[in-house]
C-alpha atoms as a PDB file:
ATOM      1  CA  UNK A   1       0.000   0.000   0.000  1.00  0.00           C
ATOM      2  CA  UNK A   2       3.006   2.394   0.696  1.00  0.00           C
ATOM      3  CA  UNK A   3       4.337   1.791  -2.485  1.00  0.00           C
ATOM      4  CA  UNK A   4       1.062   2.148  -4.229  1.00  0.00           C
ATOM      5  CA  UNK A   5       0.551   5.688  -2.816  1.00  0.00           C
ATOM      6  CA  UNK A   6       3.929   7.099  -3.684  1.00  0.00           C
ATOM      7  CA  UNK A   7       3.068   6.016  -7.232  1.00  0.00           C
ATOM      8  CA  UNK A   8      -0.062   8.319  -6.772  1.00  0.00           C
ATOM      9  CA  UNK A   9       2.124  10.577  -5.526  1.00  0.00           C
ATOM     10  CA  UNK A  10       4.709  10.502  -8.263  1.00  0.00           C
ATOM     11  CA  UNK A  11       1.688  10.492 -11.246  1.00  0.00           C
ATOM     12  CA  UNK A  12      -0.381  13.508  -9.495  1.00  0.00           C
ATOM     13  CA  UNK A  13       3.255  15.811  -8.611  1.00  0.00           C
ATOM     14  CA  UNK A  14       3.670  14.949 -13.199  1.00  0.00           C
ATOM     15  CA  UNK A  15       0.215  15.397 -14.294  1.00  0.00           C
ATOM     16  CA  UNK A  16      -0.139  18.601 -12.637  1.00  0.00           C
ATOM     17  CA  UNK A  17       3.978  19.999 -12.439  1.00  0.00           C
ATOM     18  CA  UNK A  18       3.632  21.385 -15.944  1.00  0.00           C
ATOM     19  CA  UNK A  19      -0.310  22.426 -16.117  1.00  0.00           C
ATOM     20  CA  UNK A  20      -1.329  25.679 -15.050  1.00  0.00           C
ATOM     21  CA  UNK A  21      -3.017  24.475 -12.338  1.00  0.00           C
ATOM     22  CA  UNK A  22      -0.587  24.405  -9.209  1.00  0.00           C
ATOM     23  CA  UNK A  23       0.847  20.807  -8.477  1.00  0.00           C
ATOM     24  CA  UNK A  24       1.579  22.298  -4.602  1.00  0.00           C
ATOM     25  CA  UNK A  25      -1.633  23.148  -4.777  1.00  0.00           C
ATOM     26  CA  UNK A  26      -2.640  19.673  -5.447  1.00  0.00           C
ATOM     27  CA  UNK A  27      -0.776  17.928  -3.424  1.00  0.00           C
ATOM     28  CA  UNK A  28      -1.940  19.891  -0.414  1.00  0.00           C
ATOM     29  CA  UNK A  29      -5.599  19.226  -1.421  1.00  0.00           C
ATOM     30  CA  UNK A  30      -4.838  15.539  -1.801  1.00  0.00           C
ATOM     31  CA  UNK A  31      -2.959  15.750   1.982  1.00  0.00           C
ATOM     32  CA  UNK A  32      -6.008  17.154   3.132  1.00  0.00           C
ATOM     33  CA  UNK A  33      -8.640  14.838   1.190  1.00  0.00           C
ATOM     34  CA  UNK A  34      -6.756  11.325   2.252  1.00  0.00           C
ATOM     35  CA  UNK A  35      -4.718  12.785   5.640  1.00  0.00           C
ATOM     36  CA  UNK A  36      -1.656  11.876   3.707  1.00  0.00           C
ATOM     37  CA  UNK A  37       1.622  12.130   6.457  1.00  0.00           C
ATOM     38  CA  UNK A  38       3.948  11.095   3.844  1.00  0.00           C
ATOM     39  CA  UNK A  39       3.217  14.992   2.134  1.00  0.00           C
ATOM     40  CA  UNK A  40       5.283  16.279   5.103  1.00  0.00           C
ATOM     41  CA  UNK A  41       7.950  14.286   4.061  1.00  0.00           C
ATOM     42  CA  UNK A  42      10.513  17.131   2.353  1.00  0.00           C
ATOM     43  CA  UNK A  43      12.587  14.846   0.905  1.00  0.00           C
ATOM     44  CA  UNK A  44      10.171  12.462  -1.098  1.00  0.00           C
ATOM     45  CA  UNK A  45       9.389  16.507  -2.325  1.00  0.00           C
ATOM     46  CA  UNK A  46      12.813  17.106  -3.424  1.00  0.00           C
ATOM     47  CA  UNK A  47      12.680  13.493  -5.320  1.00  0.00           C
ATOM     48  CA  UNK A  48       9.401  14.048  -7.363  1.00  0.00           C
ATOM     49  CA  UNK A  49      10.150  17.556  -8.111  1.00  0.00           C
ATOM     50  CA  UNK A  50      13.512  16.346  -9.686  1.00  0.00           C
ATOM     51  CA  UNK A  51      11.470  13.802 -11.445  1.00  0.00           C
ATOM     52  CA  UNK A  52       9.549  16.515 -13.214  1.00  0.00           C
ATOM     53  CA  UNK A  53      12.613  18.873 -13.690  1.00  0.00           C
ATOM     54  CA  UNK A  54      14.323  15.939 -15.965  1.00  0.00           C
ATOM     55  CA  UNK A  55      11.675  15.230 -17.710  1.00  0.00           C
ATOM     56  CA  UNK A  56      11.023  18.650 -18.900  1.00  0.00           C
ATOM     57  CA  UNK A  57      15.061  19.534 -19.700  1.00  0.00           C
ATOM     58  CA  UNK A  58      14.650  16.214 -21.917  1.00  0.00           C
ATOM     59  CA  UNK A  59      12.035  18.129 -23.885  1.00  0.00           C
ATOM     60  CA  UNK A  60      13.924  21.760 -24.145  1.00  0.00           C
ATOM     61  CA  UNK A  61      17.564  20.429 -23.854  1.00  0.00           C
ATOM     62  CA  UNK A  62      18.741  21.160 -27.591  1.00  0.00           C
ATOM     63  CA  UNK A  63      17.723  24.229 -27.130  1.00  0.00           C
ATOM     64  CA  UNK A  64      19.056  24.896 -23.742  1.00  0.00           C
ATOM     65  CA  UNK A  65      22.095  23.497 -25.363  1.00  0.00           C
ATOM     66  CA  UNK A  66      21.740  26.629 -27.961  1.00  0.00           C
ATOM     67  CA  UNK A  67      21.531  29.258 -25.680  1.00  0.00           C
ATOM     68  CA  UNK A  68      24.198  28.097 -23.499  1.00  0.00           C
ATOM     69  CA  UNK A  69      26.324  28.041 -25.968  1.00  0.00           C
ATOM     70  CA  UNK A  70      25.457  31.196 -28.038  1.00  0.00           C
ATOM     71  CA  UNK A  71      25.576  33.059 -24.386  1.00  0.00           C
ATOM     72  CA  UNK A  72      29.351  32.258 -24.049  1.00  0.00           C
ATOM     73  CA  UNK A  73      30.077  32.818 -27.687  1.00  0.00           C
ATOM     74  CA  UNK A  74      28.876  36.261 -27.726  1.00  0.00           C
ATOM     75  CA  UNK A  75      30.929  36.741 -24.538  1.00  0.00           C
ATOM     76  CA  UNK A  76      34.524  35.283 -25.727  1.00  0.00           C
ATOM     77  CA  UNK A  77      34.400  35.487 -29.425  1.00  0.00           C
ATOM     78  CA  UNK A  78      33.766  39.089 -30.951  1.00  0.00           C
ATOM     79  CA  UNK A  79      33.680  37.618 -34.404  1.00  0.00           C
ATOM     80  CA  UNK A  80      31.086  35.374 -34.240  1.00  0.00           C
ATOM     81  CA  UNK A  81      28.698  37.896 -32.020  1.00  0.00           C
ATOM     82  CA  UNK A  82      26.254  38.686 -35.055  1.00  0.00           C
ATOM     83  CA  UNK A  83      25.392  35.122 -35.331  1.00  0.00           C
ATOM     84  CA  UNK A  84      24.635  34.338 -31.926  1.00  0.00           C
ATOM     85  CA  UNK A  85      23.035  38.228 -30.934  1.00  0.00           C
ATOM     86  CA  UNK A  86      19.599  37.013 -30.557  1.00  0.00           C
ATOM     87  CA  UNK A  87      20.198  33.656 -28.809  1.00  0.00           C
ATOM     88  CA  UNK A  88      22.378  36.063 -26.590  1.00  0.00           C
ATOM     89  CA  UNK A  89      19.423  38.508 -26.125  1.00  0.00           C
ATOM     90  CA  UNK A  90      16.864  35.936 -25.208  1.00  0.00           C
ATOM     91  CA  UNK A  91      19.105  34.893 -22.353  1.00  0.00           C
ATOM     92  CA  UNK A  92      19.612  38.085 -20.923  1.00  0.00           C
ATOM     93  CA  UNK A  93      15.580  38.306 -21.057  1.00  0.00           C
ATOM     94  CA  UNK A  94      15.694  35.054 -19.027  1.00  0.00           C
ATOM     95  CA  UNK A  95      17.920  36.563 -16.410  1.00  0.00           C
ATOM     96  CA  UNK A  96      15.625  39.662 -16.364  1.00  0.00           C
ATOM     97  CA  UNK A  97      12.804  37.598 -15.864  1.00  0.00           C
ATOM     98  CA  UNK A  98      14.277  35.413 -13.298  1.00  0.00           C
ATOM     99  CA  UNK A  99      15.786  38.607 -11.034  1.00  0.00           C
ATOM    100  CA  UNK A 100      12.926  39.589  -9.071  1.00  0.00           C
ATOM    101  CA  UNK A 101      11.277  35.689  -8.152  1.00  0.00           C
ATOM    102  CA  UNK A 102      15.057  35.529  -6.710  1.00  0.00           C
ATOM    103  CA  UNK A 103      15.088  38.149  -4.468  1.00  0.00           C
ATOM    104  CA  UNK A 104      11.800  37.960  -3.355  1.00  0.00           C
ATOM    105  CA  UNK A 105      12.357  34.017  -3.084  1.00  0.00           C
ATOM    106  CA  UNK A 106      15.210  34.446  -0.517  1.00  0.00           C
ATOM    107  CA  UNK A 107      13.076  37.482   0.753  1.00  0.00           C
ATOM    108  CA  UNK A 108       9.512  36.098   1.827  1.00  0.00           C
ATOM    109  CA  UNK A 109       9.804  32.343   0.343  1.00  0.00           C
ATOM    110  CA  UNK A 110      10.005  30.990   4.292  1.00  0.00           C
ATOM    111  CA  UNK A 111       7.082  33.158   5.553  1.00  0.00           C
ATOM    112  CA  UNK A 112       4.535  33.279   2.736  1.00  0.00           C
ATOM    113  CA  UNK A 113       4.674  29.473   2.660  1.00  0.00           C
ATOM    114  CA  UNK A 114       3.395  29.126   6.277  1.00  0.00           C
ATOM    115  CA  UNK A 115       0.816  31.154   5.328  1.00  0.00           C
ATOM    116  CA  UNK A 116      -1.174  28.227   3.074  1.00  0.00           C
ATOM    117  CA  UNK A 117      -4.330  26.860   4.510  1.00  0.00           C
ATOM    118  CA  UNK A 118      -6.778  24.529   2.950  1.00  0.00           C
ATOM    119  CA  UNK A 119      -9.412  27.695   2.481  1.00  0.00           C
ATOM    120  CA  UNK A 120      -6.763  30.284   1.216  1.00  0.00           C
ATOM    121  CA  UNK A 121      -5.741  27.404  -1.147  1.00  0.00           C
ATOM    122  CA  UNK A 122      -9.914  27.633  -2.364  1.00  0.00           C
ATOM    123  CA  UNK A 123      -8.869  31.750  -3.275  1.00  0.00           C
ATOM    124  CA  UNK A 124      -5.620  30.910  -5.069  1.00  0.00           C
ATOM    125  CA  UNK A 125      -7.028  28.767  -7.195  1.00  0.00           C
ATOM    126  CA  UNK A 126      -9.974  31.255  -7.801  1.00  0.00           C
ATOM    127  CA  UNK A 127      -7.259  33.720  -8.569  1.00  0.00           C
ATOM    128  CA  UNK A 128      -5.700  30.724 -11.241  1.00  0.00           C
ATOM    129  CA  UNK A 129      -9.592  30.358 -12.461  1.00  0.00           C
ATOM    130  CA  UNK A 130      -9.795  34.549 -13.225  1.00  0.00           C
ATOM    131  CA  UNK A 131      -6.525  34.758 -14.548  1.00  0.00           C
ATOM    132  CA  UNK A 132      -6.146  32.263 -17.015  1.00  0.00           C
ATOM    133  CA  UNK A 133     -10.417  33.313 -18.276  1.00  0.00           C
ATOM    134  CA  UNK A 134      -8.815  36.610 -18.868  1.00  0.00           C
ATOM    135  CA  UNK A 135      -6.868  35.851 -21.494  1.00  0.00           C
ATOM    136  CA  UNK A 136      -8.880  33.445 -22.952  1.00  0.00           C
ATOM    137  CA  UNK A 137      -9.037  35.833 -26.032  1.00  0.00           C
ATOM    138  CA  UNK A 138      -5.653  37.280 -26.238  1.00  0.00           C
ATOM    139  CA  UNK A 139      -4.322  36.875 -29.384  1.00  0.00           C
ATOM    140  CA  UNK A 140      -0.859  38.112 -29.451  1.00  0.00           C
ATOM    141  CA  UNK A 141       1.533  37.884 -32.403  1.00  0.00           C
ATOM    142  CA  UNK A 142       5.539  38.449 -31.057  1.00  0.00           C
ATOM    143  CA  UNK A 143       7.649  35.711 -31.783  1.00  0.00           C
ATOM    144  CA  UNK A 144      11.547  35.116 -29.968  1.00  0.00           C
ATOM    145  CA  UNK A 145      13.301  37.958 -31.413  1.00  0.00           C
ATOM    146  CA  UNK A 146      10.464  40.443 -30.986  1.00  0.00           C
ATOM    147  CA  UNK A 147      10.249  40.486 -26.851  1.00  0.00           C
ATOM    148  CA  UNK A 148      11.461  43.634 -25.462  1.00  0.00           C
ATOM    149  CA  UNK A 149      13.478  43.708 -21.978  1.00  0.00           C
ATOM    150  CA  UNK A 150      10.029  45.596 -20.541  1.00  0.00           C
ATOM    151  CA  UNK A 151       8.080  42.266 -21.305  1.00  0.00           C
ATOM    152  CA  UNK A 152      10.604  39.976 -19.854  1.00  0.00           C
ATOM    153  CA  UNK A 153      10.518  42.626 -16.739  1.00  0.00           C
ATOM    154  CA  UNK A 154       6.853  42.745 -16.650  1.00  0.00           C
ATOM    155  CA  UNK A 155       6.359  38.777 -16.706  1.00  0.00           C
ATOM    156  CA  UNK A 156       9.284  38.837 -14.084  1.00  0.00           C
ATOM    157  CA  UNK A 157       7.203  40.299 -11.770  1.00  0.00           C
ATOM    158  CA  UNK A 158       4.119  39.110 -12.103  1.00  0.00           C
ATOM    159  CA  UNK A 159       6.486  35.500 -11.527  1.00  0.00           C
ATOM    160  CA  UNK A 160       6.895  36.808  -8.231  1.00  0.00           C
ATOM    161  CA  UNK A 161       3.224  36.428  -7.757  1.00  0.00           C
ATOM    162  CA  UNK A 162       3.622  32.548  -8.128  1.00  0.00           C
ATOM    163  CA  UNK A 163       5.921  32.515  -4.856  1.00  0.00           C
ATOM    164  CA  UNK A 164       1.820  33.020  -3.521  1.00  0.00           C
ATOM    165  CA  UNK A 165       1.366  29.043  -2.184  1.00  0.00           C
ATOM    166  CA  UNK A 166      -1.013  27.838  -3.980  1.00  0.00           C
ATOM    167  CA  UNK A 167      -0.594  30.216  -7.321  1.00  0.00           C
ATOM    168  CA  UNK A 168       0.279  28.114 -10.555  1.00  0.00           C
ATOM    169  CA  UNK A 169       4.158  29.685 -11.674  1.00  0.00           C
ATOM    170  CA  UNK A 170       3.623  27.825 -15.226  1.00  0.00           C
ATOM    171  CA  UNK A 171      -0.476  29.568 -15.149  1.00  0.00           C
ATOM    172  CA  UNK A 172       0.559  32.831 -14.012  1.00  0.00           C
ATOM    173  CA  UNK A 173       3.791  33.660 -16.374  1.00  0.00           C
ATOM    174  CA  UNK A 174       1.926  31.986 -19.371  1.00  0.00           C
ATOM    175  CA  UNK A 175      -0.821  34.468 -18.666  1.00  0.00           C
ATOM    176  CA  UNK A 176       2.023  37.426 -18.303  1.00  0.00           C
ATOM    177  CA  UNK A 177       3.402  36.491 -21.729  1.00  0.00           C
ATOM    178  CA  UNK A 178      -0.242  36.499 -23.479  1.00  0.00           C
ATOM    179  CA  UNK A 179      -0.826  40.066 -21.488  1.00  0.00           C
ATOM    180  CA  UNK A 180       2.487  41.288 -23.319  1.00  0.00           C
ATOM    181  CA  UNK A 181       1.293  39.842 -26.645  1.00  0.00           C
ATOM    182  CA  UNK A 182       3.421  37.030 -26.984  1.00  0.00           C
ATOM    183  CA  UNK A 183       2.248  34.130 -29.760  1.00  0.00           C
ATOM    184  CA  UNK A 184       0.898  31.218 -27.963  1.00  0.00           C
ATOM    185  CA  UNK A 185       3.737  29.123 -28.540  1.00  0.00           C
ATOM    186  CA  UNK A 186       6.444  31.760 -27.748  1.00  0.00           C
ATOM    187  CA  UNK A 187       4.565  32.066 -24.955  1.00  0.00           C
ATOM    188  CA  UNK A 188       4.694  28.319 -24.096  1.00  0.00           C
ATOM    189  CA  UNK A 189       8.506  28.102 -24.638  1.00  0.00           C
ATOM    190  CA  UNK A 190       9.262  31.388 -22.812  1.00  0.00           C
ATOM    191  CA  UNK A 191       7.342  30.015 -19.669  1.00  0.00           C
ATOM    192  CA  UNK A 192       9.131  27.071 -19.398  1.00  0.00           C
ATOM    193  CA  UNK A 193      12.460  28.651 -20.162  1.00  0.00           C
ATOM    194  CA  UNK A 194      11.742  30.756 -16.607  1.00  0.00           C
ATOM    195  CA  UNK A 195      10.622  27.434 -15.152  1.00  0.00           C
ATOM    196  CA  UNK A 196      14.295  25.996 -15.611  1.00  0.00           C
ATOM    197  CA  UNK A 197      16.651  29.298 -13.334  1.00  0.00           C
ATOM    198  CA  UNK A 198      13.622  28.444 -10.682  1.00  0.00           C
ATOM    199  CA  UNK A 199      13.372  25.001 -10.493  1.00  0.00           C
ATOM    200  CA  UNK A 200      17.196  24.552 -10.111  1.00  0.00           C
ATOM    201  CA  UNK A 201      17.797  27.266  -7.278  1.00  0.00           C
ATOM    202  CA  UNK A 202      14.725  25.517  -5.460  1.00  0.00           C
ATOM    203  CA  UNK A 203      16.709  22.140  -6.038  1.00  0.00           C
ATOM    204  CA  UNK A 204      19.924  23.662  -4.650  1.00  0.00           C
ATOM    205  CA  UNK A 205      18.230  24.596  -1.537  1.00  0.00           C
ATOM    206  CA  UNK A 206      16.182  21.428  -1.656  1.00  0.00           C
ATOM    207  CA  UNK A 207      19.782  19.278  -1.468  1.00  0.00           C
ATOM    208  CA  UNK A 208      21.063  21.524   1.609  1.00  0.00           C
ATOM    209  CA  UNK A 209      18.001  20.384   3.344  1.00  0.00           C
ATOM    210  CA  UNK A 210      18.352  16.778   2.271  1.00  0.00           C
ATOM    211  CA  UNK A 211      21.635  16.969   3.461  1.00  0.00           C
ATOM    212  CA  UNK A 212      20.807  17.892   6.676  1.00  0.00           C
ATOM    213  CA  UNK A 213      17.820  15.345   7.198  1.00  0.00           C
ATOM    214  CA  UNK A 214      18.595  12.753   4.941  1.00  0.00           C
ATOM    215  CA  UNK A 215      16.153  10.237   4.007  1.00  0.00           C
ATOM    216  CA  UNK A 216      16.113   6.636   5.282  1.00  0.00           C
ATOM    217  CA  UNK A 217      17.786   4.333   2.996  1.00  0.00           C
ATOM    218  CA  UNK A 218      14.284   1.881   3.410  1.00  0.00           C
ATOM    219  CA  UNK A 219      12.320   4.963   1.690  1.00  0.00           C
ATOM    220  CA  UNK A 220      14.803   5.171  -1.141  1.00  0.00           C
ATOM    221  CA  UNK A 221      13.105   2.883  -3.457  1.00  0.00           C
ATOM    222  CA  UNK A 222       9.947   3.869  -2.990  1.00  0.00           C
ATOM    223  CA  UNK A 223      11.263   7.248  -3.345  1.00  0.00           C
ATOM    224  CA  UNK A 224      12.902   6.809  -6.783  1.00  0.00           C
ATOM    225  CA  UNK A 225       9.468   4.685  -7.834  1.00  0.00           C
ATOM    226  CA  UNK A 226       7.655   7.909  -7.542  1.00  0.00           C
ATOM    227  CA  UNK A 227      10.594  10.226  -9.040  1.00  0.00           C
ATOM    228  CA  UNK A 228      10.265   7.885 -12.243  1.00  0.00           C
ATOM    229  CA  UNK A 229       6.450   8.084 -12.292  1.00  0.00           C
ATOM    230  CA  UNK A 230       6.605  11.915 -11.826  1.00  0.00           C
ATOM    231  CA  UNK A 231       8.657  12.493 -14.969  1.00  0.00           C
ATOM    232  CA  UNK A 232       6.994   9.776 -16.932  1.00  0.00           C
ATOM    233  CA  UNK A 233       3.754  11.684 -16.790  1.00  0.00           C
ATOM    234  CA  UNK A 234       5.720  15.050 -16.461  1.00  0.00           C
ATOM    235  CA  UNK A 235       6.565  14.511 -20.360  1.00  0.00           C
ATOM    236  CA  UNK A 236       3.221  13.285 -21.133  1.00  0.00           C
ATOM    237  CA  UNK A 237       1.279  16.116 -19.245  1.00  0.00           C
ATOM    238  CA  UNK A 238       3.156  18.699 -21.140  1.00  0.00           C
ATOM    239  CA  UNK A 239       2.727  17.272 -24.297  1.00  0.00           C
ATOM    240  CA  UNK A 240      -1.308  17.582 -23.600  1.00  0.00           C
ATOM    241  CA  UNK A 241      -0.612  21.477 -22.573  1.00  0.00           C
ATOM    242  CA  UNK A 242       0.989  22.434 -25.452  1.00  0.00           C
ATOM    243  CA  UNK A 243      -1.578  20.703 -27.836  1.00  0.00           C
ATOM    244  CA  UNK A 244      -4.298  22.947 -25.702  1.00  0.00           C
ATOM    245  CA  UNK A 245      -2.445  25.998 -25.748  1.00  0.00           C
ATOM    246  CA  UNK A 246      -1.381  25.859 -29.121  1.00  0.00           C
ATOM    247  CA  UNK A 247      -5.747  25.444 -30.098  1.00  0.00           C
ATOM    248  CA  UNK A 248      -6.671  28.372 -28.170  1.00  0.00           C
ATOM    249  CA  UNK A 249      -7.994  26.298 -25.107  1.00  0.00           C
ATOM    250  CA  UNK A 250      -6.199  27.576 -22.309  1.00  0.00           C
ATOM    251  CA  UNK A 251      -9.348  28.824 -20.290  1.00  0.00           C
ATOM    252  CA  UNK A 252     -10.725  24.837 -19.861  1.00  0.00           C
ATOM    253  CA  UNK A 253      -7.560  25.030 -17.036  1.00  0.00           C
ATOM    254  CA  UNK A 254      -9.736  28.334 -16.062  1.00  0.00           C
ATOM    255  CA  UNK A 255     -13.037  26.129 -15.453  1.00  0.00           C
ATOM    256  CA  UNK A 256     -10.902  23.069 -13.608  1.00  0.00           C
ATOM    257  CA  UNK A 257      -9.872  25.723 -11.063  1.00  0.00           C
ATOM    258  CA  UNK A 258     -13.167  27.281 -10.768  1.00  0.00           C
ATOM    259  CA  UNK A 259     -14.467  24.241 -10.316  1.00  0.00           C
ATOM    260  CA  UNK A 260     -11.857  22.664  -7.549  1.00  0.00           C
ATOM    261  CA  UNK A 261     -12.222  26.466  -5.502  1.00  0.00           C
ATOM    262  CA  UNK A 262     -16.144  25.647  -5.116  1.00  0.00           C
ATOM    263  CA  UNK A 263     -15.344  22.101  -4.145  1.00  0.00           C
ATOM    264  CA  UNK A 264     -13.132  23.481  -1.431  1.00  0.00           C
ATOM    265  CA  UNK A 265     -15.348  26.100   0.037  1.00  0.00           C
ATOM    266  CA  UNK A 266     -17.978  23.379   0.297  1.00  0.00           C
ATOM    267  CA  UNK A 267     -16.111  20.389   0.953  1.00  0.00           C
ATOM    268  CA  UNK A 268     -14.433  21.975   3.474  1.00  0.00           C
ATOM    269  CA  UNK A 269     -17.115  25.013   5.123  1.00  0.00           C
END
């Protein structure tokens, strides 16, 4: 049975990491639903989220593997600049974008996380729901080369909004990009660019905390069992979102969260 609901664990932290939809969020709820101990458990977090984060630098590694190197070429070789100038541009856009979740992360991270409860997790995902129905029409039409260092700035911030427990980071910068008139599927890459400077600073503070409680070498299989789920689905479950974005469908994630806020204000009154 243990190993059974790490598995649930592992598919629910992949189905939801990548969908606008908060997969803290979820896993809270499901804590809450089921009186789940195991959700406590930091390090099984640290394994499933590192699950997810493999499975989506599988999908975007070539080009991560671009950028990286067009960022150093433009540094060290002056004659080759030209070529690599917009590679080099969208990575300083990625830094911009990242600058203010990082200070405000070291900031507040610690104290607006003890601030989730299972009825303020009800208005975050209300806040998800409105968000993502407000741009259900946006149509915008920039590509790569045509953001501007006051979109990356502007998305930036409103990143900072996803350090909110319970507020989807993938929903809420997807919905920034749209707002600054980015095409759908720029809009889809440049999220999950942001997701990767993120993800690996909360990993780097995830392994100092591993470090000092490490896990029991009995949960370790289990553990991995659930890592491996969570990335399995992780590719699958963005797959699905960038089929729906790509068609325009983006405010279906609007009704889901609509839908899961009533369920908590009743289930839960």
């Amino acid at each position: 049975m243990k190993y059974v609901v790490y598995i649930l664990l592992g598919i629910l932290q992949g189905f939801t990491e990548p969908l606008p939809i908060s997969s803290s969020g979820h896993l809270f709820l499901f804590k809450n639903i089921f009186n789940v101990e195991m959700l406590n458990d930091l390090n099984f977090e640290i394994f499933v989220n590192f699950g997810s984060f493999l499975a989506i630098l599988f999908i975007f590694l070539p080009e991560i593997l671009k950028l990286i190197k067009s960022f150093f070429t433009y540094i060290f070789n002056k004659k080759k600049r030209k070529m690599v100038q917009e590679n080099f541009k969208y990575c300083m856009l990625i830094i911009i974008s990242s600058i203010p979740v990082g200070i405000m992360g070291l900031l507040f991270k610690s104290k607006l996380e003890s601030i989730l409860t299972i009825k303020w997790l009800g208005v975050t995902f209300l806040i998800t729901a409105l968000s993502l129905f407000l741009v259900k029409n946006v149509n915008g039409k920039k590509e790569d080369k045509d953001i501007t260092y006051k979109d990356a700035l502007i998305i930036g911030l409103l990143q900072v909004v996803a350090l909110i427990p319970g507020i989807s980071r993938s929903g809420i910068v997807l919905v920034g990009c749209l707002l600054c008139k980015l095409k759908k599927e720029t809009a889809l890459k440049y999220t999950f660019m942001l997701y990767f400077p993120v993800s690996i600073a909360s990993m780097g503070l995830g392994i100092l905390d591993f470090i000092e409680t490490p896990a029991s070498y009995s949960l370790f299989l289990p553990y991995m069992i659930g890592m491996v789920f969570a990335g399995f689905v992780t590719y699958l479950s963005y797959q699905w979102l960038s089929n729906i974005v790509k068609k325009g469908k983006l405010w279906k994630f609007s009704i889901y969260c609509l839908c899961l806020a009533l369920f908590i204000f009743i289930y839960f009154r």
